[in-house]
C-alpha atoms as a PDB file:
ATOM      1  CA  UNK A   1     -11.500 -12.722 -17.558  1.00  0.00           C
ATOM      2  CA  UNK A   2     -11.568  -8.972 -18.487  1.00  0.00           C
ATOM      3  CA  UNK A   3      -8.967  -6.726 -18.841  1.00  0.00           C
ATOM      4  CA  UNK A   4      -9.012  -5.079 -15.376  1.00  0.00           C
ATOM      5  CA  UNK A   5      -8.454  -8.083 -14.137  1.00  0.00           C
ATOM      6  CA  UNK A   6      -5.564  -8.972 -16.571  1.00  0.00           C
ATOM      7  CA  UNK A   7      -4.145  -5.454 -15.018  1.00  0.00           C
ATOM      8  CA  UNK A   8      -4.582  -6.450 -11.679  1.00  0.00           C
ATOM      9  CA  UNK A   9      -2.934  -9.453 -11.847  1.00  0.00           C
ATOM     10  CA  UNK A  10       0.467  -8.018 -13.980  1.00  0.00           C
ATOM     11  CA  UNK A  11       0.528  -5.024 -11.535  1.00  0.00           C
ATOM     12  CA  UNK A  12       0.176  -7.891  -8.626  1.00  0.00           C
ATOM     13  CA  UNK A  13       3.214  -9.986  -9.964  1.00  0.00           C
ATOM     14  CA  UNK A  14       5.035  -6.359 -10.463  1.00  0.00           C
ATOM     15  CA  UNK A  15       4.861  -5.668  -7.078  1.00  0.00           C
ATOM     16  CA  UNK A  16       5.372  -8.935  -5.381  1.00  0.00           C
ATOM     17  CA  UNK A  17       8.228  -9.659  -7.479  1.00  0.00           C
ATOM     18  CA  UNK A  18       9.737  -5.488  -7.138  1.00  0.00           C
ATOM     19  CA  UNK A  19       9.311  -6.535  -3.053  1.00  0.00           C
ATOM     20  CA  UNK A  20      11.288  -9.390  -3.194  1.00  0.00           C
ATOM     21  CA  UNK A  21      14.264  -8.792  -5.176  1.00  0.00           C
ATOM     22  CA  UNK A  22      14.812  -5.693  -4.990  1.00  0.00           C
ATOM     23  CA  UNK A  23      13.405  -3.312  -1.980  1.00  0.00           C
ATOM     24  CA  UNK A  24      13.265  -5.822   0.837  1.00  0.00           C
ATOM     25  CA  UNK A  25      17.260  -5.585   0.499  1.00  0.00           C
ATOM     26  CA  UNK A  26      17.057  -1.622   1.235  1.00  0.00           C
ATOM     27  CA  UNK A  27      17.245  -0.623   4.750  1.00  0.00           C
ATOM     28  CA  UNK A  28      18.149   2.989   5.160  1.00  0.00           C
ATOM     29  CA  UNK A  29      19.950   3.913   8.189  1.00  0.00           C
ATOM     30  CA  UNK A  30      19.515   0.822   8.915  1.00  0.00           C
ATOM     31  CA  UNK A  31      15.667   1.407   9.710  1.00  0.00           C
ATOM     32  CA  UNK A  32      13.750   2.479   6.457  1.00  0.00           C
ATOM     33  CA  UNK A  33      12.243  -0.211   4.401  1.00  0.00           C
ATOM     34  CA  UNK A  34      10.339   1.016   1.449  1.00  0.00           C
ATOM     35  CA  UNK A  35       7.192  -1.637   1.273  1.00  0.00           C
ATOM     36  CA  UNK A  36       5.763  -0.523  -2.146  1.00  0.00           C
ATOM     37  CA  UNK A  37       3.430  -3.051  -2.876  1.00  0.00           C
ATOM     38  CA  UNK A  38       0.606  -1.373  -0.720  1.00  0.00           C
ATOM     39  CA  UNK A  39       0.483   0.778  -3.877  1.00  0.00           C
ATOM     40  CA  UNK A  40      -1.604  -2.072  -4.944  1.00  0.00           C
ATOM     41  CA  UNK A  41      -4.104  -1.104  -2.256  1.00  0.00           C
ATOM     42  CA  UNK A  42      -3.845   2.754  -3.098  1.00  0.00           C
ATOM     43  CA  UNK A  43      -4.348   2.492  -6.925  1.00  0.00           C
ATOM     44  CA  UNK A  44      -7.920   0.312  -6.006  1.00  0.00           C
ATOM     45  CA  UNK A  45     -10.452   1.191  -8.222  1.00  0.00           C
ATOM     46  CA  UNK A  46     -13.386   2.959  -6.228  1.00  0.00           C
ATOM     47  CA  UNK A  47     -16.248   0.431  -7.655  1.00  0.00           C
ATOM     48  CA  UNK A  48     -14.336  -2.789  -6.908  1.00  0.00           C
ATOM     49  CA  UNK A  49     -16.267  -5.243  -4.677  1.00  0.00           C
ATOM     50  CA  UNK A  50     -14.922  -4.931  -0.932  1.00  0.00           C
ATOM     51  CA  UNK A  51     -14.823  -8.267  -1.318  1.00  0.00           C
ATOM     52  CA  UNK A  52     -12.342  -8.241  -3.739  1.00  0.00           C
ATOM     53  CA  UNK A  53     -10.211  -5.805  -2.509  1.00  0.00           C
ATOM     54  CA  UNK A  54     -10.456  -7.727   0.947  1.00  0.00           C
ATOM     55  CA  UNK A  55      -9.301 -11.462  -1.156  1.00  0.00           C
ATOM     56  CA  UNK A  56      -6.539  -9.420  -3.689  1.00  0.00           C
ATOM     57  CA  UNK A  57      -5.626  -7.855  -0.448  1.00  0.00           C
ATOM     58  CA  UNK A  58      -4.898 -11.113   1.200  1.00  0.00           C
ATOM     59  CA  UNK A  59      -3.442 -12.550  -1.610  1.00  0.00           C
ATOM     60  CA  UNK A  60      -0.540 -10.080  -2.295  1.00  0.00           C
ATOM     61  CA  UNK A  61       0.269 -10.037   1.690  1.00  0.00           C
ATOM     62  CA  UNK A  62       0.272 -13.925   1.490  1.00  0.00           C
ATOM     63  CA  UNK A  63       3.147 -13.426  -1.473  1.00  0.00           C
ATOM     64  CA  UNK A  64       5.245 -11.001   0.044  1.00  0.00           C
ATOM     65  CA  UNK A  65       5.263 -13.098   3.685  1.00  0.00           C
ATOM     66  CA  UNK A  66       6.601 -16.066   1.341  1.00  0.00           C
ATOM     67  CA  UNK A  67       9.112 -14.274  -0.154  1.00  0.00           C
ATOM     68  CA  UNK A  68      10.002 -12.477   3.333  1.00  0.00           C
ATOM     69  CA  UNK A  69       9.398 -15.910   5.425  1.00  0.00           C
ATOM     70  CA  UNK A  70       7.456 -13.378   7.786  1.00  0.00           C
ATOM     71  CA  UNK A  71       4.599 -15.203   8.564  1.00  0.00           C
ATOM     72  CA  UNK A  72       1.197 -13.307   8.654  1.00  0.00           C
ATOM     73  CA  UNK A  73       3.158  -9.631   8.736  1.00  0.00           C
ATOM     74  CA  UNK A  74       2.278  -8.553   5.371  1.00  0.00           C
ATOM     75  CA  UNK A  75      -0.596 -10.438   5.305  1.00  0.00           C
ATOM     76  CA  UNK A  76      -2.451  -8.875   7.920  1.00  0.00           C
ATOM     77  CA  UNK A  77      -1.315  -5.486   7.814  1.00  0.00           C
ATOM     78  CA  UNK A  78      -2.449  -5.553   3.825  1.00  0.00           C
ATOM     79  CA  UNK A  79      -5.715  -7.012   4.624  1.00  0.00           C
ATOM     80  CA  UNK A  80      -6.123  -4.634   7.513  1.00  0.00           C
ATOM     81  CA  UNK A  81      -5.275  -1.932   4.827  1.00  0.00           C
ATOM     82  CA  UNK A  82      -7.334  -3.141   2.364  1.00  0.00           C
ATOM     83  CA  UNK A  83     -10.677  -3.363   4.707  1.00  0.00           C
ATOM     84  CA  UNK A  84      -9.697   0.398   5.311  1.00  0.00           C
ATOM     85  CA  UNK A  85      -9.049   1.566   1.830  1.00  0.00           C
ATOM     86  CA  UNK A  86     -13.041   2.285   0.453  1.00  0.00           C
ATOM     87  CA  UNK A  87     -13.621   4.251   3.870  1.00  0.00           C
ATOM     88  CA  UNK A  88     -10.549   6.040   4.088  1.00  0.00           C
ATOM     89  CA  UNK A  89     -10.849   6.757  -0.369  1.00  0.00           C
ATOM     90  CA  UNK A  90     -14.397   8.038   0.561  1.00  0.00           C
ATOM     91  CA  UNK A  91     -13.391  10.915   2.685  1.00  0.00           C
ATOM     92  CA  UNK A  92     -11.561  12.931   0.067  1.00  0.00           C
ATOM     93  CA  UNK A  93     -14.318  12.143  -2.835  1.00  0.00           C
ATOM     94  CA  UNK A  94     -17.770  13.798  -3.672  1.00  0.00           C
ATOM     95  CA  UNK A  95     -20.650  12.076  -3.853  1.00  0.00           C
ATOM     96  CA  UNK A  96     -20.966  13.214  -7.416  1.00  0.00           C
ATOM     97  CA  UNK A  97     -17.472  11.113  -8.496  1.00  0.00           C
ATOM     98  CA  UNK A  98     -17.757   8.211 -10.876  1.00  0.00           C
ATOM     99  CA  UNK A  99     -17.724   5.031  -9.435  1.00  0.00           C
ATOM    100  CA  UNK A 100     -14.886   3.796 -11.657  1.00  0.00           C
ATOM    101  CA  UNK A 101     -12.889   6.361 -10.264  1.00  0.00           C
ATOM    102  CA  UNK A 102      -8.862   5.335  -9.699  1.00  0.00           C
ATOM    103  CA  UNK A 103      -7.598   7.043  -7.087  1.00  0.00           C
ATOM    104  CA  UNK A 104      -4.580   9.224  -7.989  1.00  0.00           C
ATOM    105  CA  UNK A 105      -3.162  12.360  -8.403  1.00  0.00           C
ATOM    106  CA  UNK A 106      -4.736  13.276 -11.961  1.00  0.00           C
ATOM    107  CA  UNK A 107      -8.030  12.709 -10.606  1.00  0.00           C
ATOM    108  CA  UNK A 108      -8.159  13.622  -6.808  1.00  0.00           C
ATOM    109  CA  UNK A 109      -5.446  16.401  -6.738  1.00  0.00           C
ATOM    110  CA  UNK A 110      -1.888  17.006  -5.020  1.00  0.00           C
ATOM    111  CA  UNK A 111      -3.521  17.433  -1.518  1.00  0.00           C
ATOM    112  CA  UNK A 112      -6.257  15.308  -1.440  1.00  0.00           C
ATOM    113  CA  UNK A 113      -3.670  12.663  -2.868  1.00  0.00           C
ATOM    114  CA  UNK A 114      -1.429  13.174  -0.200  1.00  0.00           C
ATOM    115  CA  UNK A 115      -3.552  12.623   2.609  1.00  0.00           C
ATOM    116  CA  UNK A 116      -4.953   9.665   1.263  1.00  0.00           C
ATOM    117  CA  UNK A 117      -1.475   7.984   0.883  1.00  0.00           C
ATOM    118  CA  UNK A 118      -0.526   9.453   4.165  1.00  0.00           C
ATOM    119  CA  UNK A 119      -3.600   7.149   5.767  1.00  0.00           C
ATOM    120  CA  UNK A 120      -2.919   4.299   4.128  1.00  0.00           C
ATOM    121  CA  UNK A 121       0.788   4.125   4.116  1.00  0.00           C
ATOM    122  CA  UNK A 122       0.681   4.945   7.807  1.00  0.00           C
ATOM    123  CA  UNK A 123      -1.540   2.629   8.997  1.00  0.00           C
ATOM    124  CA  UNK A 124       0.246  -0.392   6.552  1.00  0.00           C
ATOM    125  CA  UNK A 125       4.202   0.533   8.362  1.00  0.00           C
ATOM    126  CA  UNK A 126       2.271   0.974  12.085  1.00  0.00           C
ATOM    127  CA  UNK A 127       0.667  -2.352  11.745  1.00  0.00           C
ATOM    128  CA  UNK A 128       3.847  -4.035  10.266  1.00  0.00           C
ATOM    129  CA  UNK A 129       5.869  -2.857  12.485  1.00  0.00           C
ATOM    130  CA  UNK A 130       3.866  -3.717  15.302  1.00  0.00           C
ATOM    131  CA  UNK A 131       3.266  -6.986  14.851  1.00  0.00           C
ATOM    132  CA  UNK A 132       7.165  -7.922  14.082  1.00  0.00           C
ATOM    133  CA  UNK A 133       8.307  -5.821  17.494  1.00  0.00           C
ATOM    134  CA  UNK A 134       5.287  -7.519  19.411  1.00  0.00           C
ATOM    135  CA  UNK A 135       6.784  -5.652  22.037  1.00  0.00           C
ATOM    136  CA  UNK A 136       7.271  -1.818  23.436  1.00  0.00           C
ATOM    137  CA  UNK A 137      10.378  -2.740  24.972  1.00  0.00           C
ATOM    138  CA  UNK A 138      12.838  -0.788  21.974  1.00  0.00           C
ATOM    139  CA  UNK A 139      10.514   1.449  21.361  1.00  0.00           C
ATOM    140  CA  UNK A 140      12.810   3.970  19.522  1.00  0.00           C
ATOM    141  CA  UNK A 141      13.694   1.660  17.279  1.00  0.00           C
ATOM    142  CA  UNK A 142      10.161   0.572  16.856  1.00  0.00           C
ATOM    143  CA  UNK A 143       9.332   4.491  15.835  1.00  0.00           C
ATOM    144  CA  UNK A 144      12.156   4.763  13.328  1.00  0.00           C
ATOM    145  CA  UNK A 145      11.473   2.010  11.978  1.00  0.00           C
ATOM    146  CA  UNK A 146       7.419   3.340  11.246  1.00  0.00           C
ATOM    147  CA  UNK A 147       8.954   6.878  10.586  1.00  0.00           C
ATOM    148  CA  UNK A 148      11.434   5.629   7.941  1.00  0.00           C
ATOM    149  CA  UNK A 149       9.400   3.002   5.931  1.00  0.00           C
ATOM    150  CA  UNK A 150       6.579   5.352   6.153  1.00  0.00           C
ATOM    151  CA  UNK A 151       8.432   8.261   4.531  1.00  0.00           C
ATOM    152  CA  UNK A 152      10.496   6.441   2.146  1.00  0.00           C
ATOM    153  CA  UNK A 153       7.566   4.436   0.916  1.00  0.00           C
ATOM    154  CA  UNK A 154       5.226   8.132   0.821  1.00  0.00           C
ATOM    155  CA  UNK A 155       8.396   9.628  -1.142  1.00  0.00           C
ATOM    156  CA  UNK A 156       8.398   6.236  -4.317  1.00  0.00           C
ATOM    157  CA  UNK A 157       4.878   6.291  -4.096  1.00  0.00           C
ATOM    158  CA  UNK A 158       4.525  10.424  -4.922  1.00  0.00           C
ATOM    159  CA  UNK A 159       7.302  10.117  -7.110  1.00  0.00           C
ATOM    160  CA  UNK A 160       5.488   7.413  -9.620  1.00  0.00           C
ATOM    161  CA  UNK A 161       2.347   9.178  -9.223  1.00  0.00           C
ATOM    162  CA  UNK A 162       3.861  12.484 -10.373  1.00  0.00           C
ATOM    163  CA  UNK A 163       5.292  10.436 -13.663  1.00  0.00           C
ATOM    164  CA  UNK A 164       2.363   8.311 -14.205  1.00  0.00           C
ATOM    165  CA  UNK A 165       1.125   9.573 -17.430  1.00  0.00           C
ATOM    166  CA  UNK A 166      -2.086   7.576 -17.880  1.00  0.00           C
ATOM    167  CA  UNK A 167      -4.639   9.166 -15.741  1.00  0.00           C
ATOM    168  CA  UNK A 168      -6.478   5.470 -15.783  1.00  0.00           C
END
């Protein structure tokens, strides 16, 4: 086993365990959830197999839904996420970039950064979100719900970028 897998697996058992005891209990106006561990997704190396991504993916949605007792929520959305996460990374890199690159701030920028959180984060709270309404029939609360989660989980996930100090 080497040691990015070691990494992988501590971050993974960070962030399930940071979802369950701690930030599934926030709700924000009663709406905003922050649903951190799709940092997991954002912090994927560039060269790791899609394959990989795709089964790690799975995995950590498969922990959170036990902890949650929402059955297939977090696993889909995270597997949806993390089939998106290569194509979505390779819009805002040059062909030139290392294929070890880890996306973050220190090595794509502020703005590039941004955006690719933006995509990911969005598409992870609209496909959550969807799939628990399974229905358009509150629709408001539907959108506050995506709003909220989407901008408090943008706002942790900028914030620990910003005070990341290792840029690998």
């Amino acid at each position: 086993m080497n040691i990015d897998t070691l990494k992988n697996l501590l971050f993974f058992v960070i962030l399930v365990l940071l979802q369950a005891l701690v930030l599934n209990h926030i709700h924000l106006f009663g709406y905003a959830t922050p649903l951190l561990y799709v940092y997991f997704v954002l912090r994927a190396r560039r060269d790791i197999p899609k394959w990989a991504l795709l089964l790690w993916c799975f995995a950590l949605g498969l922990a959170v839904d036990a902890f949650n007792n929402t059955p297939g929520l977090a696993t889909t959305s995270l597997t949806l996420v993390g089939l998106l996460q290569p194509y979505v990374l390779s819009l805002f890199l040059n062909r030139e970039s290392a294929d070890n690159l880890l996306p973050s701030i220190a090595t794509l920028g502020w703005g590039k950064y941004l955006f690719y959180a933006t995509i990911i984060i969005f598409i992870q709270c609209f496909v959550i979100f969807s799939l628990e309404a399974f229905s358009f029939f509150n629709w408001l609360h539907w959108l506050l719900c995506i709003a909220g989660s989407f901008l408090l989980t943008l706002i942790i996930v900028l914030t620990i970028e910003n005070f990341r100090s290792d840029p690998a």
